[in-house]
N, C-alpha and C. Protein backbone atom coordinates (compact mmCIF):
# COMPACT_ATOMS: atom_id res chain seq x y z
N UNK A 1 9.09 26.06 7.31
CA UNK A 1 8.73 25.05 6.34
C UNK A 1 9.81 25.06 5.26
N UNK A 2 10.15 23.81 5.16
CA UNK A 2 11.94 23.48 4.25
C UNK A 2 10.87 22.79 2.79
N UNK A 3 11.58 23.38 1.63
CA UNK A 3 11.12 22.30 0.44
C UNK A 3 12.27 21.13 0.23
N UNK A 4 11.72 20.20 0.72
CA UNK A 4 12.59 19.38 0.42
C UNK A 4 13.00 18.80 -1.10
N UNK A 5 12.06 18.78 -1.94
CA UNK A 5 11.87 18.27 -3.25
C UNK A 5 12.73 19.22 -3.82
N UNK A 6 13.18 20.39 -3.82
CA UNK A 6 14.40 21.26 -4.12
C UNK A 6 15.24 21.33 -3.54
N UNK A 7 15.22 21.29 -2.48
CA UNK A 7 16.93 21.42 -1.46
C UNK A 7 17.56 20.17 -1.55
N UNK A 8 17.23 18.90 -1.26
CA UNK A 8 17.77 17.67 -1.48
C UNK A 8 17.72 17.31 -3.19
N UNK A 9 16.98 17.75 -3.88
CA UNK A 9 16.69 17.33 -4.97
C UNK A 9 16.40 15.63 -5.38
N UNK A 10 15.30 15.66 -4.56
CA UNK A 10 14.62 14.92 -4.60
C UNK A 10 13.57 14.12 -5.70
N UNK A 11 13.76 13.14 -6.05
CA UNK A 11 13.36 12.48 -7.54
C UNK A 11 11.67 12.64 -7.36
N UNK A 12 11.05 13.46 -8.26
CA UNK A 12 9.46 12.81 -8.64
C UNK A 12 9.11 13.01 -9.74
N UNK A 13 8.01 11.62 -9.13
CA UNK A 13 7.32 11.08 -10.75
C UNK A 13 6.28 10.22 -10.56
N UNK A 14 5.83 10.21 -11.68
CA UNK A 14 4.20 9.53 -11.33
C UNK A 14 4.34 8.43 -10.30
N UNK A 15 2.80 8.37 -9.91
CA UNK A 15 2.98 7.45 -9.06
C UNK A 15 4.00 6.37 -8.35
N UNK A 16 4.66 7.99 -7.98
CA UNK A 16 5.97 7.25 -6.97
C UNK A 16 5.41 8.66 -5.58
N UNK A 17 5.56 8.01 -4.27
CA UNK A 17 5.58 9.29 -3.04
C UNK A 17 6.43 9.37 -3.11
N UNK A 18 6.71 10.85 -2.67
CA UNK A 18 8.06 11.86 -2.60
C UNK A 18 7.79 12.44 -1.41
N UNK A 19 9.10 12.98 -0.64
CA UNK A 19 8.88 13.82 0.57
C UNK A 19 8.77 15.52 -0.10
N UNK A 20 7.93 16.31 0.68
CA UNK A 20 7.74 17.26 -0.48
C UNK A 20 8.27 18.91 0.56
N UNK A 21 7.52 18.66 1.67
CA UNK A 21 7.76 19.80 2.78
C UNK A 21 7.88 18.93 3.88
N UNK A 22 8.60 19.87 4.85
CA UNK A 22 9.07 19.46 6.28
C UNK A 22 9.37 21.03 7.04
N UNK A 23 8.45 20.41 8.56
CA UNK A 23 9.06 21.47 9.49
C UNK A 23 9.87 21.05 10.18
N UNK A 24 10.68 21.69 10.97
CA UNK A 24 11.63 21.56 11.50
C UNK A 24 11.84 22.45 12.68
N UNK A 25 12.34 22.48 13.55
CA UNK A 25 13.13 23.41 14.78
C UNK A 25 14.19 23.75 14.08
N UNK A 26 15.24 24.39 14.86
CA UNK A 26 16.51 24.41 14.16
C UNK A 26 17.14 23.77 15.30
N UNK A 27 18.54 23.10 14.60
CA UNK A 27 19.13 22.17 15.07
C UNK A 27 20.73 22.79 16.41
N UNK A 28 21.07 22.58 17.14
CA UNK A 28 22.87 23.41 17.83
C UNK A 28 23.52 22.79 17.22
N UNK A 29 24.54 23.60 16.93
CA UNK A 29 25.33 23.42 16.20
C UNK A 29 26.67 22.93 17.57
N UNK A 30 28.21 22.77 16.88
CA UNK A 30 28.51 22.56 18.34
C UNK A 30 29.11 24.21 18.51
N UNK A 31 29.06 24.96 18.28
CA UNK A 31 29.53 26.36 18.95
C UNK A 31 28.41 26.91 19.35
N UNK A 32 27.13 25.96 19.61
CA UNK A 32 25.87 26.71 20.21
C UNK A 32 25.11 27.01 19.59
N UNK A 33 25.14 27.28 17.85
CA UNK A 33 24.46 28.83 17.40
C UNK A 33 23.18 27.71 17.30
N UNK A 34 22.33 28.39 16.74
CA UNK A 34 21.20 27.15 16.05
C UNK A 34 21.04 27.69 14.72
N UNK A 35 20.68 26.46 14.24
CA UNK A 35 20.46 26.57 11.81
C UNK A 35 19.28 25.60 11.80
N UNK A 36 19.27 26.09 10.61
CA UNK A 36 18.18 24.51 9.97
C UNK A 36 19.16 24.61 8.69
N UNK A 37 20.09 25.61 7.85
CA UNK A 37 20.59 25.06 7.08
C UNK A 37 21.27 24.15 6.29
N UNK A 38 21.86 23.42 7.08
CA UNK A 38 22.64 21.82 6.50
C UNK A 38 21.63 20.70 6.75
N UNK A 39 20.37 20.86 7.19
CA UNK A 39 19.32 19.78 6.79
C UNK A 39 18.58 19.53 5.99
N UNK A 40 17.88 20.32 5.26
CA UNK A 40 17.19 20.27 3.86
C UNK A 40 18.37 20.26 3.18
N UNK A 41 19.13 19.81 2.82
CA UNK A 41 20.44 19.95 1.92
C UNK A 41 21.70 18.67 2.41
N UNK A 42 20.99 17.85 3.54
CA UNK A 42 22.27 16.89 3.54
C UNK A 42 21.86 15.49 3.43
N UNK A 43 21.08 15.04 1.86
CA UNK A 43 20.40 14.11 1.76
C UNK A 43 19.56 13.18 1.76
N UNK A 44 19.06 12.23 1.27
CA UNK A 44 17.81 11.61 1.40
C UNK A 44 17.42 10.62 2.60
N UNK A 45 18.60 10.94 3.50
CA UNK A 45 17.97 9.78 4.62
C UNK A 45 17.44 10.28 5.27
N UNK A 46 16.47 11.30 4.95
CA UNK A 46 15.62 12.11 6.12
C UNK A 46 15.02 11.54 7.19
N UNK A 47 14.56 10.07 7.55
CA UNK A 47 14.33 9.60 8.57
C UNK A 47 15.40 9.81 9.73
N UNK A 48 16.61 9.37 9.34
CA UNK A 48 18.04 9.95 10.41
C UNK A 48 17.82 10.80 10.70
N UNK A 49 17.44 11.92 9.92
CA UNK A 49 17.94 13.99 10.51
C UNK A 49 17.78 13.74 12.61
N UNK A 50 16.75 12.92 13.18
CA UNK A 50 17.11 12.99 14.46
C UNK A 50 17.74 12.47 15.13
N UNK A 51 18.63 11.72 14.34
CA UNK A 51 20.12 11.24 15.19
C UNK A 51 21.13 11.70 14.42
N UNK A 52 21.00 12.28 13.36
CA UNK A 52 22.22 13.22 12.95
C UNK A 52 22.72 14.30 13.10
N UNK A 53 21.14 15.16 13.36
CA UNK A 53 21.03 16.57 14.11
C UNK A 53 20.96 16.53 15.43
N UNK A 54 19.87 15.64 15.80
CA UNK A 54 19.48 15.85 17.29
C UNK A 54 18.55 16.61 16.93
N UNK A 55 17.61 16.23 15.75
CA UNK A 55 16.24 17.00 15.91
C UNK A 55 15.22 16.22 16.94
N UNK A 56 14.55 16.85 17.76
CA UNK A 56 13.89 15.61 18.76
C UNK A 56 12.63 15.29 17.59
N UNK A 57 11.35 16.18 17.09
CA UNK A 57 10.59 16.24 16.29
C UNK A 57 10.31 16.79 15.11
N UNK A 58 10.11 16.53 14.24
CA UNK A 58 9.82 17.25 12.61
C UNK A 58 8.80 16.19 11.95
N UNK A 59 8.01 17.46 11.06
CA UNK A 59 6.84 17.17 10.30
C UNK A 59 7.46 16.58 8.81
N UNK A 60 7.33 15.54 8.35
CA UNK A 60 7.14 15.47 7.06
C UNK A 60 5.88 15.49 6.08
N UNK A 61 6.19 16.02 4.96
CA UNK A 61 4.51 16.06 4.26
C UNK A 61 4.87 15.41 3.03
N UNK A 62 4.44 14.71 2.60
CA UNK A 62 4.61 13.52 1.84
C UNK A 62 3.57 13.76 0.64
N UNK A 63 4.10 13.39 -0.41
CA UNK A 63 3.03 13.49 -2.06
C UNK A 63 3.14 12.68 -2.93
N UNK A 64 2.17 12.15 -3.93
CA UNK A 64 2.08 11.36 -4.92
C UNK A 64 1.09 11.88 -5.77
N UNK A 65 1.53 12.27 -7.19
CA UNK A 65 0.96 12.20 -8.24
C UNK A 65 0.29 11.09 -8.53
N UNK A 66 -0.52 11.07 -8.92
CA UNK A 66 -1.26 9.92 -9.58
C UNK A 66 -1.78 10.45 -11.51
């Protein structure tokens, strides 16, 4: 489980949703190894991460203050 709302640094505030946690697999790298490190950390287009990584599935958990 990745915090996204800290690793991306991710904007929240009232009644706005924010992505907050995400699971993940870890991703190959191309020398094989596997990480999850350069994904919580390589921006807000988190919908991409599975055509950027080649993640096949990941959980997002989503929040709003009210």
């Amino acid at each position: 489980m990745r915090n996204l709302a800290d690793e991306s640094n991710l904007k929240i505030g009232f009644h706005d949703k924010f992505y907050f946690l995400v699971y993940i697999l870890p991703y190959e790298r191309e020398d094989g190894s596997k990480a999850w490190c350069d994904v919580g950390s390589s921006g807000d287009a988190i919908e991409k991460w599975g055509e950027k990584f080649g993640i096949e599935h990941y959980l997002l958990f989503e929040m709003k203050f009210d």
